[in-house]
C-alpha atoms as a PDB file:
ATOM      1  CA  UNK A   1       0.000   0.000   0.000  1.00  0.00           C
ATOM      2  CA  UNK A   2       0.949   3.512   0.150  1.00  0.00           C
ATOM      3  CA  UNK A   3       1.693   3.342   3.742  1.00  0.00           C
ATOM      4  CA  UNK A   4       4.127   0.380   3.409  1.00  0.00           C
ATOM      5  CA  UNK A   5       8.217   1.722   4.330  1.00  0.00           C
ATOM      6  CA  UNK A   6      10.594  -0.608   3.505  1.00  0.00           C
ATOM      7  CA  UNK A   7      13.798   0.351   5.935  1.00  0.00           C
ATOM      8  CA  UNK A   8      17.744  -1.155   5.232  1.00  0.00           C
ATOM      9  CA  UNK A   9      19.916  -1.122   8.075  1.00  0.00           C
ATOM     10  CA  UNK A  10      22.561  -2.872   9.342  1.00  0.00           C
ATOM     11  CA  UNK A  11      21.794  -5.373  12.778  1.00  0.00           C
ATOM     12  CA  UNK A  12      23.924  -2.419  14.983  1.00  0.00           C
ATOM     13  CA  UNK A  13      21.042   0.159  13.774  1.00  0.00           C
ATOM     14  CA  UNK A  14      18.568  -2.278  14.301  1.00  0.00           C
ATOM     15  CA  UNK A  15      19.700  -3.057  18.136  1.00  0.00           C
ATOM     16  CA  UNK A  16      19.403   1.183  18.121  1.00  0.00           C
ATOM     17  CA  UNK A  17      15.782   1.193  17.259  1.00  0.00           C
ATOM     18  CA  UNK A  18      15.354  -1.769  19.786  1.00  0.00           C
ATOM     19  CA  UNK A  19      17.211   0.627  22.656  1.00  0.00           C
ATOM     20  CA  UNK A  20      14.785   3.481  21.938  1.00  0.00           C
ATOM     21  CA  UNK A  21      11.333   0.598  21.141  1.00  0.00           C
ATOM     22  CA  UNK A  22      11.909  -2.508  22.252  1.00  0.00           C
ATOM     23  CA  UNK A  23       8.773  -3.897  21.037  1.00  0.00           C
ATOM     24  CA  UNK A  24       9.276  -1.863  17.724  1.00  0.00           C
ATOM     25  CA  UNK A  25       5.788  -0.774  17.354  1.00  0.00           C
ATOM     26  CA  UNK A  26       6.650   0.875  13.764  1.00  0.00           C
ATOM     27  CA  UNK A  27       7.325  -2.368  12.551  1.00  0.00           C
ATOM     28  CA  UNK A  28       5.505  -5.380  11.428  1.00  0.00           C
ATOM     29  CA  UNK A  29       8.160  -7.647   9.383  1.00  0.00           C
ATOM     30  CA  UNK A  30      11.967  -7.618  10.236  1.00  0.00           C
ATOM     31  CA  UNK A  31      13.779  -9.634   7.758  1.00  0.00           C
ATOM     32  CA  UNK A  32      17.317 -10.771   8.511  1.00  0.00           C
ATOM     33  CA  UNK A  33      19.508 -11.729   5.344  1.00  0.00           C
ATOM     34  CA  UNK A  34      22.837 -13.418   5.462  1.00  0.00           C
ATOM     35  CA  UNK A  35      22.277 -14.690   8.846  1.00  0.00           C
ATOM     36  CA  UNK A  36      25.071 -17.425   8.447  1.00  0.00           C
ATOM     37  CA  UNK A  37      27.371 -14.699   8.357  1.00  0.00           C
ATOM     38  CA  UNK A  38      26.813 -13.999  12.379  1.00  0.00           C
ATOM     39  CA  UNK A  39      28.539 -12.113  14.525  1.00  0.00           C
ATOM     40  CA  UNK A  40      27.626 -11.179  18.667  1.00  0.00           C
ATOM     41  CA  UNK A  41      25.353  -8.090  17.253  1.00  0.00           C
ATOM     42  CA  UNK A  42      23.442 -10.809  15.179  1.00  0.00           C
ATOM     43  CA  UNK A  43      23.421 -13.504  17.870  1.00  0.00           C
ATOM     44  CA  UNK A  44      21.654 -11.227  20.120  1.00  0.00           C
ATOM     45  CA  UNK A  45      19.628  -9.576  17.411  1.00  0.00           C
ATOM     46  CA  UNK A  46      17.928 -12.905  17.030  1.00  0.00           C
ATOM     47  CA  UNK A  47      17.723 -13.561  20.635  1.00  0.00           C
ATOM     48  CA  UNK A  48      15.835  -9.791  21.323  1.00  0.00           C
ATOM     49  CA  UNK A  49      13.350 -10.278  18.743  1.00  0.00           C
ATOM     50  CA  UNK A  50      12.400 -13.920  19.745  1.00  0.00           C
ATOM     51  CA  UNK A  51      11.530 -12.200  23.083  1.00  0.00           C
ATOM     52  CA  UNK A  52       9.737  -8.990  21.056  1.00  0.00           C
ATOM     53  CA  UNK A  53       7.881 -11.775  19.232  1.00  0.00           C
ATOM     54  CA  UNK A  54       6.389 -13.283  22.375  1.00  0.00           C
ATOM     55  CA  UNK A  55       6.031 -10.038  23.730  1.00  0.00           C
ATOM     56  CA  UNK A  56       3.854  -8.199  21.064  1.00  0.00           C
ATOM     57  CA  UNK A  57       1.905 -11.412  20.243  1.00  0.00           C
ATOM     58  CA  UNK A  58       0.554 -11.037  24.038  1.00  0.00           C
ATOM     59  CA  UNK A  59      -0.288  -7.159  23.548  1.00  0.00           C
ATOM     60  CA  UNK A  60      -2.112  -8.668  20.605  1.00  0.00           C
ATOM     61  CA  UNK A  61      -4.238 -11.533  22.201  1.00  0.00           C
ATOM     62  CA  UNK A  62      -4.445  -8.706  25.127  1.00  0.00           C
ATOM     63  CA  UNK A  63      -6.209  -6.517  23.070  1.00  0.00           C
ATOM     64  CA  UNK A  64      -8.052  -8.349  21.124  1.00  0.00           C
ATOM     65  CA  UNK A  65      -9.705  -9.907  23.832  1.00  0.00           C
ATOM     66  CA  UNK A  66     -10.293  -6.479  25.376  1.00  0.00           C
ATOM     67  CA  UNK A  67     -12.444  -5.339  22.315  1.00  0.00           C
ATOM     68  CA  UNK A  68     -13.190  -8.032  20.227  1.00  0.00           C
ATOM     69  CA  UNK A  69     -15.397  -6.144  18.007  1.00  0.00           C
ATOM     70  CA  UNK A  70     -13.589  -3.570  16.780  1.00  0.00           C
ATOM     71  CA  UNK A  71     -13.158  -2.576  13.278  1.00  0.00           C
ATOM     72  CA  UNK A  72      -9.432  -1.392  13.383  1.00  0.00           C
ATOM     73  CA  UNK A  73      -6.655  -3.035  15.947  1.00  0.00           C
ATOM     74  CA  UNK A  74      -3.274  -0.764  16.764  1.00  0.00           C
ATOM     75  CA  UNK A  75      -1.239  -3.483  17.705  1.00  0.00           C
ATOM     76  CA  UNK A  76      -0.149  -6.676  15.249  1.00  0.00           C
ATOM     77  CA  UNK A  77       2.323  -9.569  15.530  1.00  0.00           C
ATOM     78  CA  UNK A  78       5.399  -8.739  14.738  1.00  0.00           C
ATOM     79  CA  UNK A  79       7.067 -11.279  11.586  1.00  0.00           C
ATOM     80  CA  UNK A  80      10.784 -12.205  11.593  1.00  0.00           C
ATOM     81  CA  UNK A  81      12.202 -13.545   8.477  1.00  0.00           C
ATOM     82  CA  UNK A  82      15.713 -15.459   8.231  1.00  0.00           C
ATOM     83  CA  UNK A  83      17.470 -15.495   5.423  1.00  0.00           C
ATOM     84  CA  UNK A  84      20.022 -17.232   4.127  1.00  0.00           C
ATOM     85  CA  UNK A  85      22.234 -19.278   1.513  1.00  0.00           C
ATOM     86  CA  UNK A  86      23.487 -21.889   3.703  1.00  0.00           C
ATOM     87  CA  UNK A  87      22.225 -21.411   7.159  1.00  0.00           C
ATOM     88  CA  UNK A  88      22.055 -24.361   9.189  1.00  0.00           C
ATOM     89  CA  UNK A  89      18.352 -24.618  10.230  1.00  0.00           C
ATOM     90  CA  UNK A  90      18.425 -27.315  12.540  1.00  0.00           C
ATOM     91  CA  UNK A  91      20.120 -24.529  14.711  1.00  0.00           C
ATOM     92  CA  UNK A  92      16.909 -22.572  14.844  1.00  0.00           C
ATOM     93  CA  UNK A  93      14.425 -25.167  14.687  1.00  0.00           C
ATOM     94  CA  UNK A  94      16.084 -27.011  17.689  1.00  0.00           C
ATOM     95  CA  UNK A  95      15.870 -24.076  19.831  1.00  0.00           C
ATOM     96  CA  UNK A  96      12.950 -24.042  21.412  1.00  0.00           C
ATOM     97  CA  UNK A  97      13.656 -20.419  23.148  1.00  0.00           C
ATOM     98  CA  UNK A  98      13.795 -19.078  20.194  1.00  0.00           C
ATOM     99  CA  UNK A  99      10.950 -17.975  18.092  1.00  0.00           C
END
């Protein structure tokens, strides 16, 4: 739509906006590419938004529940996409504190 802002940054920037919002209320998708190429910035990346995940999915069922008639909710999931050419995925799908 004509509302949707698509945003590069790097995974420093993004642990920035998660300083100043950690639920990151402006955004509904975070996409991480190249996340075999991991550093400690991109290690706990992943690690803060599989806790903003949980987090904003309860402020969703929350309100939702609150006013479950209402035409227009402020608050969504937030969606995490991993990317990458050879990641290893039994790494992520193993972890069952993540995601």
């Amino acid at each position: 739509s004509q509302n949707t802002v698509i945003k590069l940054m790097t995974d420093g920037i993004l642990l920035k906006e998660i300083e100043l919002d950690f639920l990151l209320e402006k955004y509904s998708v975070v996409i991480i590419d190249e996340a075999h190429e991991r550093s400690i910035n991109t290690d706990i990346l992943i690690s803060l938004l599989s806790r903003i995940v949980r987090l904003r999915l309860k402020k969703v069922i929350k309100e939702r529940k609150k006013f479950p008639c209402a035409e227009e909710y402020h608050h969504f999931p937030l969606r995490v996409v991993i990317m990458s050419a050879t990641l290893r995925v039994d790494d992520f799908i193993k972890n069952k504190r993540l995601f």
